[in-house]
C-alpha atoms as a PDB file:
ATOM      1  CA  UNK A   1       3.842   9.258  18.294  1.00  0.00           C
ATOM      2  CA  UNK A   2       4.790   9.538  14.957  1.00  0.00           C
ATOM      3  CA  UNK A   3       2.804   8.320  12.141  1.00  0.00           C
ATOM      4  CA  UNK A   4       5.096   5.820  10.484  1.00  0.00           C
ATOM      5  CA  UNK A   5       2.945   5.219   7.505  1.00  0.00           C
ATOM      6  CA  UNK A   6       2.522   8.996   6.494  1.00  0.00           C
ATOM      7  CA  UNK A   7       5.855   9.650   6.830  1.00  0.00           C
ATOM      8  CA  UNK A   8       7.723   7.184   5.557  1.00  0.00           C
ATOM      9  CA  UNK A   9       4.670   7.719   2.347  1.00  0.00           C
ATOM     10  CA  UNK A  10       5.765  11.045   2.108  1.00  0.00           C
ATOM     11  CA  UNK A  11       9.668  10.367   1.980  1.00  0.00           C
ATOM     12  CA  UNK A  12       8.900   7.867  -0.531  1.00  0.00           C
ATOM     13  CA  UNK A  13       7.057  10.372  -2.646  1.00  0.00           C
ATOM     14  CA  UNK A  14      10.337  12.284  -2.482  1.00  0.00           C
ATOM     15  CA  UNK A  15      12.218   9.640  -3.313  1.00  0.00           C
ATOM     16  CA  UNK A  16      10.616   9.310  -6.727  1.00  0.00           C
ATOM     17  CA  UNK A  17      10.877  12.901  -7.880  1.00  0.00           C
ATOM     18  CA  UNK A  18      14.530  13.093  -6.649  1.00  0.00           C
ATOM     19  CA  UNK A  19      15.484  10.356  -9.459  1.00  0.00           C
ATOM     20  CA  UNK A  20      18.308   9.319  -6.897  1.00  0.00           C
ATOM     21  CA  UNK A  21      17.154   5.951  -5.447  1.00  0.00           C
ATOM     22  CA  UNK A  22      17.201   3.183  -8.014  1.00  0.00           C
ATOM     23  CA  UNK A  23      13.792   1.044  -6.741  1.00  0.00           C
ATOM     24  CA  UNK A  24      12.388   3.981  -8.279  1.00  0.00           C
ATOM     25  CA  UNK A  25      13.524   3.463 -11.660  1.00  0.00           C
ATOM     26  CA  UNK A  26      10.797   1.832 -14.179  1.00  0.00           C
ATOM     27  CA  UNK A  27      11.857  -0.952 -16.290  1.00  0.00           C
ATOM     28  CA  UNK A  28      12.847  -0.272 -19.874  1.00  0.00           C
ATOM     29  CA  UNK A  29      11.036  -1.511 -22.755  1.00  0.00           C
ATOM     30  CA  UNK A  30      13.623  -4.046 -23.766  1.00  0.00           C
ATOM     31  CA  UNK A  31      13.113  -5.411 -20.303  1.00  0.00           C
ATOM     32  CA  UNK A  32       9.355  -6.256 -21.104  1.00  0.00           C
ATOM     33  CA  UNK A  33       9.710  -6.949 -24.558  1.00  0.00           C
ATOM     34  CA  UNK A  34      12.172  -9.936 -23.174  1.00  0.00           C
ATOM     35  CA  UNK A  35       9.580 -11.045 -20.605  1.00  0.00           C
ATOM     36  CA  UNK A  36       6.457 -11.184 -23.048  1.00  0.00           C
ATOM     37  CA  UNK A  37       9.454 -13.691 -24.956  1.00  0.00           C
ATOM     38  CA  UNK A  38       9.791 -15.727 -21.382  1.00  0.00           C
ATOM     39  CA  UNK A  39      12.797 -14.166 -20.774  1.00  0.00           C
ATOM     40  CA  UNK A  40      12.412 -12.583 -17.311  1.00  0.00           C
ATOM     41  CA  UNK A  41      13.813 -12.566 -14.215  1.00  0.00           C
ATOM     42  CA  UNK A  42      12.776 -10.220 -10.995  1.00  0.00           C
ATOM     43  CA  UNK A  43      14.785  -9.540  -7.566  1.00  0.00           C
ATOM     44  CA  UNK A  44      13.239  -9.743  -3.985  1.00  0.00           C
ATOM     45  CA  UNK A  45      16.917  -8.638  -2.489  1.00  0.00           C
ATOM     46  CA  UNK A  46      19.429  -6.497  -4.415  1.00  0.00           C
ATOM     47  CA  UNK A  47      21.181  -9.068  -6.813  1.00  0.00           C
ATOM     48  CA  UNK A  48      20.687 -12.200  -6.790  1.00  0.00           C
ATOM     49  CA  UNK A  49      17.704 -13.148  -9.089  1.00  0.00           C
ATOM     50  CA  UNK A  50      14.774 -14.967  -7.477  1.00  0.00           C
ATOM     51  CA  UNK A  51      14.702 -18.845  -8.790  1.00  0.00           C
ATOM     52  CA  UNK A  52      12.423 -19.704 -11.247  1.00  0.00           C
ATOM     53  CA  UNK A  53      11.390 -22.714  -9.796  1.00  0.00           C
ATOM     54  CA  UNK A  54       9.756 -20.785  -7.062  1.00  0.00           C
ATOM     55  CA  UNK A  55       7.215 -19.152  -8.936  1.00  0.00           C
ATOM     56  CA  UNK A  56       4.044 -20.909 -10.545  1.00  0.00           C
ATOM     57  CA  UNK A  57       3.097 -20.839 -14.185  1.00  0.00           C
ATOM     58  CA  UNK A  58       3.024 -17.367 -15.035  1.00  0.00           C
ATOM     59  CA  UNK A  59       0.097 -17.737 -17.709  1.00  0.00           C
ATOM     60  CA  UNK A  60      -2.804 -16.127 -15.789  1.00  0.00           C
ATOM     61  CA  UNK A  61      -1.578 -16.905 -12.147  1.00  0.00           C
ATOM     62  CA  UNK A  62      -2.931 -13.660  -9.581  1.00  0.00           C
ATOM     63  CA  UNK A  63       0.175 -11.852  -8.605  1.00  0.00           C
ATOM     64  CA  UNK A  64      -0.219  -9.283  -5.533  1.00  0.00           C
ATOM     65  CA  UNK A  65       2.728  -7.525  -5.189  1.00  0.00           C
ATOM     66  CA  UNK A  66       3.155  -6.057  -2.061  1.00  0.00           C
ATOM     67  CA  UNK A  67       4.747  -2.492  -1.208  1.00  0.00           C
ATOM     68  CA  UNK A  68       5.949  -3.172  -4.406  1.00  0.00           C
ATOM     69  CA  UNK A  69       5.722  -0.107  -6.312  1.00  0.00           C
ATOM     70  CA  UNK A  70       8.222   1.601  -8.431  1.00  0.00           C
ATOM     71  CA  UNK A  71       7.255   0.291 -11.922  1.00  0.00           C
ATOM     72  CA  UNK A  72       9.778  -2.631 -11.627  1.00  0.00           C
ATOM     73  CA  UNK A  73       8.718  -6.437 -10.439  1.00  0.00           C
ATOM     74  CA  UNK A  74       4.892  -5.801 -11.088  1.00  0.00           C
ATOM     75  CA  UNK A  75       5.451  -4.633 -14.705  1.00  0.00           C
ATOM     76  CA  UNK A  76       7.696  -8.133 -15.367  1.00  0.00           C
ATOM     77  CA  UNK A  77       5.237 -10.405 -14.289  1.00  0.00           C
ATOM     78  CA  UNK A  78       1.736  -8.386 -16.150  1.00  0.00           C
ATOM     79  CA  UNK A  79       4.535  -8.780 -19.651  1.00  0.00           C
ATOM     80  CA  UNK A  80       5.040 -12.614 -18.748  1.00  0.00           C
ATOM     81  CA  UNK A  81       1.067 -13.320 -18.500  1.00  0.00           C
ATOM     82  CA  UNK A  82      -0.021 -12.875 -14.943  1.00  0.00           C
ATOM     83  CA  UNK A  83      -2.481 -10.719 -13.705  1.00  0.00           C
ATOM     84  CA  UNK A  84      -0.789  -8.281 -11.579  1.00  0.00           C
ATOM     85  CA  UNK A  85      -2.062  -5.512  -8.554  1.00  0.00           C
ATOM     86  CA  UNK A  86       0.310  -3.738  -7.300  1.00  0.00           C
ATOM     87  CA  UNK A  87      -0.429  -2.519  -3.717  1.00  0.00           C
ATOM     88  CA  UNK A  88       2.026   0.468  -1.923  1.00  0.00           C
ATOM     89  CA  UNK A  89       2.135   2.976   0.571  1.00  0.00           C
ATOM     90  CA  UNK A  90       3.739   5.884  -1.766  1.00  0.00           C
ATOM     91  CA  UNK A  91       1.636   7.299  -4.681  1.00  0.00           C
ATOM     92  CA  UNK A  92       4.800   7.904  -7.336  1.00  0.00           C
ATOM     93  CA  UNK A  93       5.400   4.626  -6.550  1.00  0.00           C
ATOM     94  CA  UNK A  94       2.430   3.149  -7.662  1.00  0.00           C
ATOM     95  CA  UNK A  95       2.085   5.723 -10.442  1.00  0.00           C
ATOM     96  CA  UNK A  96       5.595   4.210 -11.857  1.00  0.00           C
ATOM     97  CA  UNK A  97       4.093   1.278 -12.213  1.00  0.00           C
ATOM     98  CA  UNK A  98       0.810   2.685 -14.490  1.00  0.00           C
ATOM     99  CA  UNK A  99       3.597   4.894 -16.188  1.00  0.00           C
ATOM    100  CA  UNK A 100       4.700   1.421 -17.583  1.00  0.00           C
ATOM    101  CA  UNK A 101       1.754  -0.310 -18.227  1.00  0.00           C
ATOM    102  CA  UNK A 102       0.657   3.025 -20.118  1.00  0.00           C
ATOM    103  CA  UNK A 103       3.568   2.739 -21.789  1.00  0.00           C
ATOM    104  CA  UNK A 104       3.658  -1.015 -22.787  1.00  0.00           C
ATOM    105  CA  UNK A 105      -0.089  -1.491 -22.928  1.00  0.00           C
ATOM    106  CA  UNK A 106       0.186  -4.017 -19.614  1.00  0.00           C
ATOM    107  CA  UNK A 107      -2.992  -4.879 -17.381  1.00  0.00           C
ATOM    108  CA  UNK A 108      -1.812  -3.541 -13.583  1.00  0.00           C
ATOM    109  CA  UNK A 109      -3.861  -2.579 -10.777  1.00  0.00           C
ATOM    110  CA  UNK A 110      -2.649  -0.098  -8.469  1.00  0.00           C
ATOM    111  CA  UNK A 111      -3.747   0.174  -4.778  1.00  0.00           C
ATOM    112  CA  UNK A 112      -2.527   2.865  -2.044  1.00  0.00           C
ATOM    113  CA  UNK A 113      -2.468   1.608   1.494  1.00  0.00           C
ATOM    114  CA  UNK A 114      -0.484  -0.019   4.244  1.00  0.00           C
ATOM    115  CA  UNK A 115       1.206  -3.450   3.719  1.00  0.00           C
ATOM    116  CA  UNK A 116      -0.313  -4.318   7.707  1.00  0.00           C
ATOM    117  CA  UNK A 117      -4.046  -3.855   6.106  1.00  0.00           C
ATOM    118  CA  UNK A 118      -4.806  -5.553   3.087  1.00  0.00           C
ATOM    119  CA  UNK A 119      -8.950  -5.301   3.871  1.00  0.00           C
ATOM    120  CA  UNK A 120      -9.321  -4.655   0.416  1.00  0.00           C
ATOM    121  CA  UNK A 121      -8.737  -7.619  -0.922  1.00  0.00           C
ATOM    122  CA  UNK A 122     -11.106 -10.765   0.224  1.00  0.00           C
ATOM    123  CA  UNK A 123      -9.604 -14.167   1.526  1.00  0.00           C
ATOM    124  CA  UNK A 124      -7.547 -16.268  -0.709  1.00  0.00           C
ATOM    125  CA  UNK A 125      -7.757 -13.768  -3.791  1.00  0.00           C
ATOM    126  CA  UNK A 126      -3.933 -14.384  -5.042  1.00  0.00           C
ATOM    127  CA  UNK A 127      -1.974 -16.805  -5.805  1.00  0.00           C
ATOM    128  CA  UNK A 128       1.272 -15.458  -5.278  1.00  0.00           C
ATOM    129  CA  UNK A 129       1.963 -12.882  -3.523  1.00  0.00           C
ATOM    130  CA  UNK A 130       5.317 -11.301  -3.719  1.00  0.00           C
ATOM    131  CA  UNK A 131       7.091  -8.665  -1.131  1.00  0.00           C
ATOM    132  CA  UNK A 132      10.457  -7.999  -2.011  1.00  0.00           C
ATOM    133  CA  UNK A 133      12.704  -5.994   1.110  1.00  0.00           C
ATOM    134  CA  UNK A 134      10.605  -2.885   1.978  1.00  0.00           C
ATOM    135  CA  UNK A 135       8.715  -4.633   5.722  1.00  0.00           C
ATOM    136  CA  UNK A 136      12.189  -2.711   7.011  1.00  0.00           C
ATOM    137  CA  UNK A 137       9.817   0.516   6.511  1.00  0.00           C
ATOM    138  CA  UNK A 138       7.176  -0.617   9.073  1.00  0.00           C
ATOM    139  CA  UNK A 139       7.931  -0.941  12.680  1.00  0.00           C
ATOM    140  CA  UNK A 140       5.723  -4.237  12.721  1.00  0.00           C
ATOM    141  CA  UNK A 141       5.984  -7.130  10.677  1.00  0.00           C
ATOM    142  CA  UNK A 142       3.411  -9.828  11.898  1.00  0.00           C
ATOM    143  CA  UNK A 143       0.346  -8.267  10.804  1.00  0.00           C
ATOM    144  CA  UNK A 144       2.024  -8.279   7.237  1.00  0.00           C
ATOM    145  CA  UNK A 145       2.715 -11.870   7.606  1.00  0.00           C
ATOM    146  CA  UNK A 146      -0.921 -12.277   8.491  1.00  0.00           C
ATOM    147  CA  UNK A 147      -2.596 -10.394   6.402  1.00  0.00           C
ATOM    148  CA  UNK A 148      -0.420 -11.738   3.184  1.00  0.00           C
ATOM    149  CA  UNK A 149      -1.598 -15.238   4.138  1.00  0.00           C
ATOM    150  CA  UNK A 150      -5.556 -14.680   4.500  1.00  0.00           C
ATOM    151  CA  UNK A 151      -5.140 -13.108   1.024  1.00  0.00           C
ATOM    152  CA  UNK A 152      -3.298 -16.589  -0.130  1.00  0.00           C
ATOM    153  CA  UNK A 153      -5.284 -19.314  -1.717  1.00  0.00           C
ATOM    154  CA  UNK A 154      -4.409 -22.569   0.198  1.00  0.00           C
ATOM    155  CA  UNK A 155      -0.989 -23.877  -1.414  1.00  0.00           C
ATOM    156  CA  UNK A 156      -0.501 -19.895  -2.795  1.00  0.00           C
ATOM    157  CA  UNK A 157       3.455 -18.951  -1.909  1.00  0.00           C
ATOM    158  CA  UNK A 158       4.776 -15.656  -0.476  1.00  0.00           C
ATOM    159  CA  UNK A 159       7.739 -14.763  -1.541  1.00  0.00           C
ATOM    160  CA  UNK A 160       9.481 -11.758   0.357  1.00  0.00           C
ATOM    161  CA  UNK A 161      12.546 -10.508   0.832  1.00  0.00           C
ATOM    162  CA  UNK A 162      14.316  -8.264   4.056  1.00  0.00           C
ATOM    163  CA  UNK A 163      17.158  -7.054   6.274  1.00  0.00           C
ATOM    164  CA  UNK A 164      19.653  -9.250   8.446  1.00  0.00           C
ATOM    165  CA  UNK A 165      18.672  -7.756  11.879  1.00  0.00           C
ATOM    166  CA  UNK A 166      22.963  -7.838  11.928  1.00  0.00           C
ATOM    167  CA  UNK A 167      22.416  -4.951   9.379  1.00  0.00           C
ATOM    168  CA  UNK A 168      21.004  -2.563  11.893  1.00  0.00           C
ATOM    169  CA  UNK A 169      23.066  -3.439  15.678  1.00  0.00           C
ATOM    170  CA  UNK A 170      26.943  -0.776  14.641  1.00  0.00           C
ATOM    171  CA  UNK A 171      27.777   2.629  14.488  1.00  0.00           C
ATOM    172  CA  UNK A 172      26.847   3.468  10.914  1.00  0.00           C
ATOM    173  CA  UNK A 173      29.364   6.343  11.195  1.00  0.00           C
ATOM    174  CA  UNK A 174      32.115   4.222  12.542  1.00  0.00           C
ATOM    175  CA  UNK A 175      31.075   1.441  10.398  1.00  0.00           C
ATOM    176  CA  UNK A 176      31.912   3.355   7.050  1.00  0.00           C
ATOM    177  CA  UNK A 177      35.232   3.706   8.515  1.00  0.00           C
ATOM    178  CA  UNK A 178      35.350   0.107   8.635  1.00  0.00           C
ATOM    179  CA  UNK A 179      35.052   0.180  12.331  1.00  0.00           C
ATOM    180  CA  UNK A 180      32.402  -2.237  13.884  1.00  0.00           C
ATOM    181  CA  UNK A 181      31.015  -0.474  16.765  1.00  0.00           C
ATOM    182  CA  UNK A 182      27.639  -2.480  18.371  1.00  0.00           C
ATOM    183  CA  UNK A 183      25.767   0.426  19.613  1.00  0.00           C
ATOM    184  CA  UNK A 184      21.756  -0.394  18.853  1.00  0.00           C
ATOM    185  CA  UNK A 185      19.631  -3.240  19.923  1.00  0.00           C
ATOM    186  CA  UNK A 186      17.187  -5.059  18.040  1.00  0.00           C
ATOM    187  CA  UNK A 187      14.392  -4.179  17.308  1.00  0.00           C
ATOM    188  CA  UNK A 188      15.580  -1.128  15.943  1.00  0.00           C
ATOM    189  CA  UNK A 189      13.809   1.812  14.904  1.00  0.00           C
ATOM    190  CA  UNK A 190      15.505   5.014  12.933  1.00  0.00           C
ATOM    191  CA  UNK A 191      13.204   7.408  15.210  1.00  0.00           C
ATOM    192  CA  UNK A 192      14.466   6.685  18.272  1.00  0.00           C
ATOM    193  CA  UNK A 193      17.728   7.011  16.908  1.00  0.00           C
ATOM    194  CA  UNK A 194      17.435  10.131  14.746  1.00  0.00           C
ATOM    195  CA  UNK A 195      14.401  11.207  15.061  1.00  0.00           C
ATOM    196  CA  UNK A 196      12.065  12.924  12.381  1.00  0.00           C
ATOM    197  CA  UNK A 197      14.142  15.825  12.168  1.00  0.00           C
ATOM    198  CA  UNK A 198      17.213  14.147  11.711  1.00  0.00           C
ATOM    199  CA  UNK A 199      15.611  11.604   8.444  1.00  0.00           C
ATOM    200  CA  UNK A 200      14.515  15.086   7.358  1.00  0.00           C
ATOM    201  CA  UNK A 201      17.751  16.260   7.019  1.00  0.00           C
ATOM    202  CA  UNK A 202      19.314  12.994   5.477  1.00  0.00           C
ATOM    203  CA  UNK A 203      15.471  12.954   3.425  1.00  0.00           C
ATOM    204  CA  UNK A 204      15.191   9.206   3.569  1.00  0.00           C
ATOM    205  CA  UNK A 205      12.384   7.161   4.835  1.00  0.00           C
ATOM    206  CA  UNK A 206      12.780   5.641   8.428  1.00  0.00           C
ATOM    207  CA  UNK A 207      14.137   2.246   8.654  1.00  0.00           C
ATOM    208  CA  UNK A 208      13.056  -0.692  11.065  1.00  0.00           C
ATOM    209  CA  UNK A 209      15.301  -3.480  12.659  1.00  0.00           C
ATOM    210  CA  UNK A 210      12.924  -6.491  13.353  1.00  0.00           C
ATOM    211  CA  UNK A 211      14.388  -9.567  14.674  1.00  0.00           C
ATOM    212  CA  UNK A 212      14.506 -12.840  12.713  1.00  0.00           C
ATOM    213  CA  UNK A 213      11.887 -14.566  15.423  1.00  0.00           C
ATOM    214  CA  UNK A 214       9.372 -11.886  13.737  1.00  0.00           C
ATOM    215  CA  UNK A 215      10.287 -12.263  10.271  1.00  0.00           C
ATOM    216  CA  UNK A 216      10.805 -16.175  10.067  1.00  0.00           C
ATOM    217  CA  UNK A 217       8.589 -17.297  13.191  1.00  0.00           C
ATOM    218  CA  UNK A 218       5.950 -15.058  12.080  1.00  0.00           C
ATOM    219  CA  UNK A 219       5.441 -16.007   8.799  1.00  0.00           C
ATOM    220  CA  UNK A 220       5.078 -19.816  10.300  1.00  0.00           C
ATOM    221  CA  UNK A 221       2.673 -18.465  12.898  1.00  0.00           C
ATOM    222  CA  UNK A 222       0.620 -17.223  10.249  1.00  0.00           C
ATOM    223  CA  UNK A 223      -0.090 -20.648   8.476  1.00  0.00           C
ATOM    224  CA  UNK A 224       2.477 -20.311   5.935  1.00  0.00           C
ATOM    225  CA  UNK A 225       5.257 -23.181   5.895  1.00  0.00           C
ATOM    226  CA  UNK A 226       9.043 -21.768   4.345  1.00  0.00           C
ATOM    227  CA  UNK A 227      10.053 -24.647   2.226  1.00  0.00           C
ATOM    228  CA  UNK A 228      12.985 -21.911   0.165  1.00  0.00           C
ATOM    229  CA  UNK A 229      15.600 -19.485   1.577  1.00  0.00           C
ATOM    230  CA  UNK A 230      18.385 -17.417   0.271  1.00  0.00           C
ATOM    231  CA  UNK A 231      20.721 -14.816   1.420  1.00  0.00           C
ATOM    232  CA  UNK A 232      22.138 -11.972  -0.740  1.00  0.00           C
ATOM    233  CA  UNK A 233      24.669  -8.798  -0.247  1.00  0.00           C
ATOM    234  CA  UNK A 234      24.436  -5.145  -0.750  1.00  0.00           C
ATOM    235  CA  UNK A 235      26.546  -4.211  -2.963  1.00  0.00           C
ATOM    236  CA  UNK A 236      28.098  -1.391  -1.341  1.00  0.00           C
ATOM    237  CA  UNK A 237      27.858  -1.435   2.585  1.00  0.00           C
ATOM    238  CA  UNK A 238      31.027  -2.733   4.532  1.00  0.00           C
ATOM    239  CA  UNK A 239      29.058  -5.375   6.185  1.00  0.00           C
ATOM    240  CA  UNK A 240      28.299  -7.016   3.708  1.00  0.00           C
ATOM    241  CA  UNK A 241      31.798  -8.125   2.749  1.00  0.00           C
ATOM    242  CA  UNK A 242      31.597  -9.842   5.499  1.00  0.00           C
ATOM    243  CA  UNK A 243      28.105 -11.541   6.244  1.00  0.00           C
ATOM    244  CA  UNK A 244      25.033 -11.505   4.083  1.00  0.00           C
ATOM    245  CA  UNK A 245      22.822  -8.773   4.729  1.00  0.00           C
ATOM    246  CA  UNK A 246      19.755  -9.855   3.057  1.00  0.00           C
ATOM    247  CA  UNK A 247      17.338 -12.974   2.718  1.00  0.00           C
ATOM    248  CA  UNK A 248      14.744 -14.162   0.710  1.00  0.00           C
ATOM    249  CA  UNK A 249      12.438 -17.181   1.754  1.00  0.00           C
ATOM    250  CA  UNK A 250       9.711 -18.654  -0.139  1.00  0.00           C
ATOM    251  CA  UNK A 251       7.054 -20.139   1.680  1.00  0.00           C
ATOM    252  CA  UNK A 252       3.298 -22.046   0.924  1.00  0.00           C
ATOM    253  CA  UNK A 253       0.157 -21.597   2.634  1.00  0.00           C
ATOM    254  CA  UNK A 254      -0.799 -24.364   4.402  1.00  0.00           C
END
């Protein structure tokens, strides 16, 4: 069996030095200048900024941001007022975002682990906790959804972002042909379909399919009611021209 976590970690890793991938770039000083002015915005998808009205007060409000890393959303929030940790599975990312608060004099905690096992935080220690699209790196969602709503206060939101399952059922080959082939079921895992060799070769992390019964149902299931939802595109995948291939949902701890 392979060891999801260390692998994709170590991909990740790679992704930072490479430059290449852009949720590796840190925010520029402009950016957090603007956000200490209360002019911010952050994304949980690709492009569509998340709605202001579905954050709290910013002022002091406990922010976890989770597999969040790359010196981007976290950095935003500790400019705006709110006290930020930052947890993630890939070291460069999480040392992006102390690059930034080095660099701006911002208050971030950093915290290496896996998004299923947030043991070190107690119950109800955030407030918010935000996950934009990155539960497409773990081949199970639900103990994410659990574990991000013990670690809610009672009326805390998540906010999180993922993949349309749609994304991950065609012949990516045929597909940037702008052929749609259905050749994979959901769920869908990357391994079974390339194996570790094969995301070796591409170097890229390995990517999940999870089905929208996990990722909507299971955030329910966890005590969490979604009272917000959006969709959003990539920018540059066929599909997406013609169906949304993201969504964002805000929901409250009951």
């Amino acid at each position: 069996m392979t060891d999801i976590r260390a692998f994709n970690r170590d991909a990740w890793d790679r992704q930072v030095q490479s430059g290449k991938n852009p949720w590796t770039v840190p925010v520029s000083s402009e950016t957090i200048a603007r956000a200490r002015a209360g002019d911010w915005s952050v994304l949980l998808t690709e492009n569509i900024p998340v709605p202001h009205e579905w954050f709290p007060p910013m002022q002091g409000v406990r922010i976890l941001g989770l597999a969040c890393g790359g010196g981007q959303q976290g950095p935003i929030f500790a400019a705006a007022g709110a006290e930020v940790t930052i947890f993630d599975n890939s070291p460069a990312q999480l040392a992006r975002d102390r690059e930034v608060a080095e660099r701006e004099g911002l208050m971030i905690r950093t915290v290496e682990g896996d998004m299923r096992d947030l043991s070190a935080f107690a119950d109800e220690s955030f407030d918010l906790v935000f996950h934009p699209v990155s539960n497409l790196f773990i081949h199970e969602i639900r103990p994410v959804w659990r574990e991000a709503a013990r670690v809610l206060r009672r009326g805390g939101t998540l906010l999180a972002g993922f993949m349309q399952p749609v994304m991950y059922i065609f012949d990516y080959e045929e597909l940037d042909k702008g052929n749609f082939v259905v050749k994979h079921k959901i769920p869908y895992s990357d391994i079974e379909v390339y194996g570790e060799e094969g995301l070796r070769a591409e170097d890229r992390p390995a990517e999940f399919g999870h089905s929208l019964t996990d990722q909507l149902a299971g955030q329910t299931e966890a005590g969490l009611a979604i009272v917000g939802l959006y969709e959003d595109r990539h920018t540059s995948i066929v599909l997406s021209q013609h169906i949304p291939t993201y969504m964002a949902t805000r929901a409250v701890k009951l």
